[in-house]
Protein backbone atom coordinates (compact mmCIF):
# COMPACT_ATOMS: atom_id res chain seq x y z
CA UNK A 1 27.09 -107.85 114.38
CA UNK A 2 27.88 -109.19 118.27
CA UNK A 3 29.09 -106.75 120.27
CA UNK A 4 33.21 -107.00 121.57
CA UNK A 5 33.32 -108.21 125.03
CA UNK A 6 34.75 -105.38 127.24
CA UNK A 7 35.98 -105.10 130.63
CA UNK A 8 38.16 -102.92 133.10
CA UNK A 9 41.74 -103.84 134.10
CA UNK A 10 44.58 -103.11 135.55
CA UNK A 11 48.23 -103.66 134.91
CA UNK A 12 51.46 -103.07 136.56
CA UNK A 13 54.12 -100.12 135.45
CA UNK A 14 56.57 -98.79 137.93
CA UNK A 15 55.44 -99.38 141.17
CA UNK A 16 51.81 -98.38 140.04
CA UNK A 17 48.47 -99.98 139.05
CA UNK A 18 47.66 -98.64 135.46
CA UNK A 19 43.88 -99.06 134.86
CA UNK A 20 42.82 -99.62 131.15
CA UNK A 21 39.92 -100.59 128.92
CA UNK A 22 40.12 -104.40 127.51
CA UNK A 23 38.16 -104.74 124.09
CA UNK A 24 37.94 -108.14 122.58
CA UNK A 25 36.57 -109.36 119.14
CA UNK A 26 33.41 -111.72 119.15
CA UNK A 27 32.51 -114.55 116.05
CA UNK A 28 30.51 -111.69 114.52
CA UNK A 29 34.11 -109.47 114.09
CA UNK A 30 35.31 -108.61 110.65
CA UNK A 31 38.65 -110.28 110.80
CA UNK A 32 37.93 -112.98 112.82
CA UNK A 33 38.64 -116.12 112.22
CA UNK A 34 35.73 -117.93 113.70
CA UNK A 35 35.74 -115.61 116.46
CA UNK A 36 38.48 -117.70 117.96
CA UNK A 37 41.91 -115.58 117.50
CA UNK A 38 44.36 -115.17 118.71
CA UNK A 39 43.63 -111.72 117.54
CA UNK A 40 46.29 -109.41 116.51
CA UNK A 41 46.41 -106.50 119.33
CA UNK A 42 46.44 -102.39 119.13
CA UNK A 43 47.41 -100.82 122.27
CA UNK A 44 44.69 -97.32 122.18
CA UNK A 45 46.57 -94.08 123.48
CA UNK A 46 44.30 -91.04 124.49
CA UNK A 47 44.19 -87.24 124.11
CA UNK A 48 44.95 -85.06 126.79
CA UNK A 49 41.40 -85.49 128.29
CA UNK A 50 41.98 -89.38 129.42
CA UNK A 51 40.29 -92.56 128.86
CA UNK A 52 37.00 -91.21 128.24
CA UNK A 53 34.10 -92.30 126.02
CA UNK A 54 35.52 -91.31 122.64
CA UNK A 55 38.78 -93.56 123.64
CA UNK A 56 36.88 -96.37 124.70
CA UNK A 57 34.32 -96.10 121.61
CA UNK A 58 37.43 -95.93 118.90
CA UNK A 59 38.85 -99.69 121.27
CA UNK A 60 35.25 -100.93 119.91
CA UNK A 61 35.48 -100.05 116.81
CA UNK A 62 38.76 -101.57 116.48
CA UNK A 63 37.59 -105.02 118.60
CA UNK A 64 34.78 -104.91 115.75
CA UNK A 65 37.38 -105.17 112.92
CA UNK A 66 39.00 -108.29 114.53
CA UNK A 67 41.44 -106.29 116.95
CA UNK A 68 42.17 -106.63 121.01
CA UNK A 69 41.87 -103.17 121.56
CA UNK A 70 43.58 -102.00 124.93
CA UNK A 71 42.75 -98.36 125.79
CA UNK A 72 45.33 -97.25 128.24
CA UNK A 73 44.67 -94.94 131.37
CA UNK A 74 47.90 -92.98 131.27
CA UNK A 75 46.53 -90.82 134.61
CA UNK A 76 44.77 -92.93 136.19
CA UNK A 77 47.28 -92.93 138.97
CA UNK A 78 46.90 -89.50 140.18
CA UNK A 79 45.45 -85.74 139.48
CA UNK A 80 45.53 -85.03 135.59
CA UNK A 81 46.23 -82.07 135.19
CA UNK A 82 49.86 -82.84 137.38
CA UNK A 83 50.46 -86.05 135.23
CA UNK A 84 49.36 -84.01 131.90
CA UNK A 85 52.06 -81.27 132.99
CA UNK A 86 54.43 -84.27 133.16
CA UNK A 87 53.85 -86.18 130.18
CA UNK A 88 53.83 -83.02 127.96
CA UNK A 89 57.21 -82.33 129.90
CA UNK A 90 58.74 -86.07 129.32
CA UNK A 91 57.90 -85.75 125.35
CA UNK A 92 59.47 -82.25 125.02
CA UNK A 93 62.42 -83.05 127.62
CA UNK A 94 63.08 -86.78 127.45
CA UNK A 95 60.90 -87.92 123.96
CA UNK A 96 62.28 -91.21 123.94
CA UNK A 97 62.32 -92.37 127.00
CA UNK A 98 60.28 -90.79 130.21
CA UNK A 99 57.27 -92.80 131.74
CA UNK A 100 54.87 -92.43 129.84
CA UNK A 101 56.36 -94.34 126.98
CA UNK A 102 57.54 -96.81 129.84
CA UNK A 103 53.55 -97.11 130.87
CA UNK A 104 53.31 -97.99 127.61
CA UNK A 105 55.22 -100.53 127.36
CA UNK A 106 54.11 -102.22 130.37
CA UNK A 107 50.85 -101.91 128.64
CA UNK A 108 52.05 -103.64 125.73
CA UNK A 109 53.49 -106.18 128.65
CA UNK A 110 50.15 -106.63 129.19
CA UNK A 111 48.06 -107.16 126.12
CA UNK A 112 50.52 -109.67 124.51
CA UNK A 113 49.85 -112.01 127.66
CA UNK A 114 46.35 -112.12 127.28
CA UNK A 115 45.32 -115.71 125.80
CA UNK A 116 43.75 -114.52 122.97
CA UNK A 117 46.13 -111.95 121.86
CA UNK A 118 48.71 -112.86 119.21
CA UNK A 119 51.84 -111.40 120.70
CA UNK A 120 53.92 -111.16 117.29
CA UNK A 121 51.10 -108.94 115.91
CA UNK A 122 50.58 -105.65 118.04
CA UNK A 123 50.18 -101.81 117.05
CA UNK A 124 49.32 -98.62 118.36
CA UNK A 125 47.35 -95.69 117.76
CA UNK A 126 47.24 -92.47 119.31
CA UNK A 127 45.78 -89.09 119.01
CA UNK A 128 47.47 -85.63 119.84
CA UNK A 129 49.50 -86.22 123.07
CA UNK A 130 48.68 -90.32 122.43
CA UNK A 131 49.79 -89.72 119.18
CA UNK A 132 53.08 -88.32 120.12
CA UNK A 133 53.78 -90.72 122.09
CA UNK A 134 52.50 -93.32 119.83
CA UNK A 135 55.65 -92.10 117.59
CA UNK A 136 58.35 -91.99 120.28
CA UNK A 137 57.62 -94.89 121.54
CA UNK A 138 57.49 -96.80 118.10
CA UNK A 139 61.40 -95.59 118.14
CA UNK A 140 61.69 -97.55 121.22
CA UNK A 141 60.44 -100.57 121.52
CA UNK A 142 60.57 -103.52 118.03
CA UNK A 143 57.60 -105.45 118.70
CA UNK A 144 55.39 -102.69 117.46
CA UNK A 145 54.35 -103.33 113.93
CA UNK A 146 52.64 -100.16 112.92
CA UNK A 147 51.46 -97.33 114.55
CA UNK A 148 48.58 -94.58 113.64
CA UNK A 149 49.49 -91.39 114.67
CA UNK A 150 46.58 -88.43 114.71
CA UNK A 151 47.90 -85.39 115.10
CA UNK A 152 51.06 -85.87 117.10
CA UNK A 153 54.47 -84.09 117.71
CA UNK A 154 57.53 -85.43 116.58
CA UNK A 155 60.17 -87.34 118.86
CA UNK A 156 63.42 -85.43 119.84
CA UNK A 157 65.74 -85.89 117.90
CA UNK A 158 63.65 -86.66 114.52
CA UNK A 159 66.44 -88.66 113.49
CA UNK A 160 65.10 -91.31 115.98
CA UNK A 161 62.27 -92.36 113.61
CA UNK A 162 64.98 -94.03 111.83
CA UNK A 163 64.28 -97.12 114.42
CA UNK A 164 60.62 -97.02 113.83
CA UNK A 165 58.05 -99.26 112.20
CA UNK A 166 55.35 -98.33 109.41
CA UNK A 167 53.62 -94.99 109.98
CA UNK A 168 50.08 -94.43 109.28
CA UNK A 169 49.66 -90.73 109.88
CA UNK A 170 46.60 -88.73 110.03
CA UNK A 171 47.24 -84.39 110.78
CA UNK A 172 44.49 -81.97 110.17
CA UNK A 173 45.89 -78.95 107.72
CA UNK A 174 44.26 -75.78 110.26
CA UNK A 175 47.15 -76.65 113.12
CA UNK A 176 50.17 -76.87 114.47
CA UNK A 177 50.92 -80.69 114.26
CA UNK A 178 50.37 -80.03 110.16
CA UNK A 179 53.98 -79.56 109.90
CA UNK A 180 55.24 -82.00 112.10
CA UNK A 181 53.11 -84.24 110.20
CA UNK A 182 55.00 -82.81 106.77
CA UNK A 183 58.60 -83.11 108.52
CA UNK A 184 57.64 -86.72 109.64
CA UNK A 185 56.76 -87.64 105.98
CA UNK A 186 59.85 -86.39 104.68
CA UNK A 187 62.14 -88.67 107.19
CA UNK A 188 60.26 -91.30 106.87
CA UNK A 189 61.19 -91.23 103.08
CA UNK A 190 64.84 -90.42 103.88
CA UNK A 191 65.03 -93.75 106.59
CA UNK A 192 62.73 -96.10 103.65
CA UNK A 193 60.41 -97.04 106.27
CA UNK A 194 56.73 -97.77 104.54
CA UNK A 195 54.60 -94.94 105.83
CA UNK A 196 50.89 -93.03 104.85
CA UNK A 197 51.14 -89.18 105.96
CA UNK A 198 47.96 -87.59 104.63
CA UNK A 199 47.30 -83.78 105.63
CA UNK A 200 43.14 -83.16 105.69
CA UNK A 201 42.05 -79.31 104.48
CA UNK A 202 39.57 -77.56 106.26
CA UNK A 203 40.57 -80.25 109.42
CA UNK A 204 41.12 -78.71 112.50
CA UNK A 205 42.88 -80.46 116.27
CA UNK A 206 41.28 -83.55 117.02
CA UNK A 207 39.01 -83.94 113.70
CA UNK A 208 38.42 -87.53 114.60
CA UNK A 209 36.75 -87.00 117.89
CA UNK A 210 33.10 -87.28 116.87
CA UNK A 211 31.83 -85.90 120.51
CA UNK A 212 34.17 -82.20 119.92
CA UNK A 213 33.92 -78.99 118.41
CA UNK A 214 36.13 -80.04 115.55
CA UNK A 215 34.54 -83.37 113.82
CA UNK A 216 35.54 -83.87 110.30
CA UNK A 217 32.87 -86.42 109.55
CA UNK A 218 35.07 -86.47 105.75
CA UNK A 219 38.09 -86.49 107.55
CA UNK A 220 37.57 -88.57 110.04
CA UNK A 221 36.17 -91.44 107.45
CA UNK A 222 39.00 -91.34 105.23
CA UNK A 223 41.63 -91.83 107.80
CA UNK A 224 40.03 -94.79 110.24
CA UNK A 225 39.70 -96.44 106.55
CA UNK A 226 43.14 -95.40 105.55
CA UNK A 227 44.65 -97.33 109.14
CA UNK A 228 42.52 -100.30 108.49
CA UNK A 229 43.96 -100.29 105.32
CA UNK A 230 47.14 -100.07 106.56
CA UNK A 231 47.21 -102.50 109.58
CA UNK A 232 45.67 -105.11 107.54
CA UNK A 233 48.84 -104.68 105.95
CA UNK A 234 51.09 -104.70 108.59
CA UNK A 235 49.72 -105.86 111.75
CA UNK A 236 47.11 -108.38 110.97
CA UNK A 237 48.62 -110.15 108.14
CA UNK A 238 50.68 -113.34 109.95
CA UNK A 239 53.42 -112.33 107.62
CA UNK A 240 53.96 -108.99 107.90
């Protein structure tokens, strides 16, 4: 299979230059169509470690299935540990709203504009802090057409989710997020909005990071097959 073509950018958001990892399918790409596109696009939201490896290699694997994977650099603007301490702050204080979802959207900005990217078909998927914020964000902005949440925290107030799109939602059983991931489920029933919440036993935080202490090789399978699944549903299909 050809390998995605790859490359470092940057984007604007706020004042600041946001740097990011650009992933793009090749001929040899499951869903492409001749390996021309425009390819539907899925905006890549990291853990509280950054854009590192395990982001970038998850934006290949999604390039590989016919996707222009954009892997975002949420602190690539200053020291991490100040703009974790923030972002954990905005999605506690100000879920709906503080810059990090605003990044976000400028990132979004950004990956619809690119020539081959097919700006009526765009998700997102996130993991732990990306994840939350894959979920407050989805309440904020319609273009999103899914979103794959991996053990994230809900928005405040849950209510919000009422404005969001399909959920894909992937929480390991041994932690905390477990019952967000339950409360989330239940919502998302009350507000009709097609969703997949699946909680993994024996999973523990960040099961789908293949380079930590916690791989779930069983639980890790299931649920990149259960978003493919699900975004061929809802973001790749023109109709969706």
């Amino acid at each position: 299979m050809a390998q995605p073509v790859t490359q470092m950018v940057t984007f604007p958001s706020e004042g600041r230059q946001l740097a990011a990892f650009l992933a793009l399918p090749t001929a040899g790409s499951e869903q492409s169509e001749e390996g021309k596109g425009p390819y539907p696009g899925v905006v890549v939201i990291h853990e509280i470690y950054g854009l590192n490896d395990n982001i970038k290699d998850i934006a290949l694997r999604l390039a590989a299935e016919g996707y222009a994977a954009l892997a975002v650099d949420l602190f690539s603007t200053g020291n991490r540990t100040v703009c974790m301490f923030r972002m954990m702050s905005g999605l506690v204080f100000n879920s709906l709203n503080h810059r990090g979802v605003r990044d976000l959207r400028h990132a979004l900005d950004f990956l619809a504009q690119q020539p081959a990217v097919d700006s009526e078909r765009l998700g997102a998927i996130g993991f732990c802090m990306g994840g939350s914020l894959a979920i407050a964000w989805a309440c904020a902005d319609r273009r999103l057409r899914a979103i794959a949440p991996f053990y994230g925290m809900n928005p405040r107030p849950l209510e919000a989710v009422k404005r969001a799109c399909p959920v894909v939602g992937s929480y390991p059983e041994q932690d905390f997020t477990a019952g967000a991931g339950r409360k989330l489920d239940a919502v998302l029933d009350t507000y009709q909005i097609p969703h997949d919440i699946k909680i993994y036993p024996g999973a523990r935080h960040s099961f789908f990071n293949d380079r930590g202490p916690n791989y779930h090789p069983e639980a890790a399978q299931d649920s990149w097959q259960r978003v493919l699944a699900f975004f061929r549903e809802h973001v790749l299909a023109p109709g969706a």
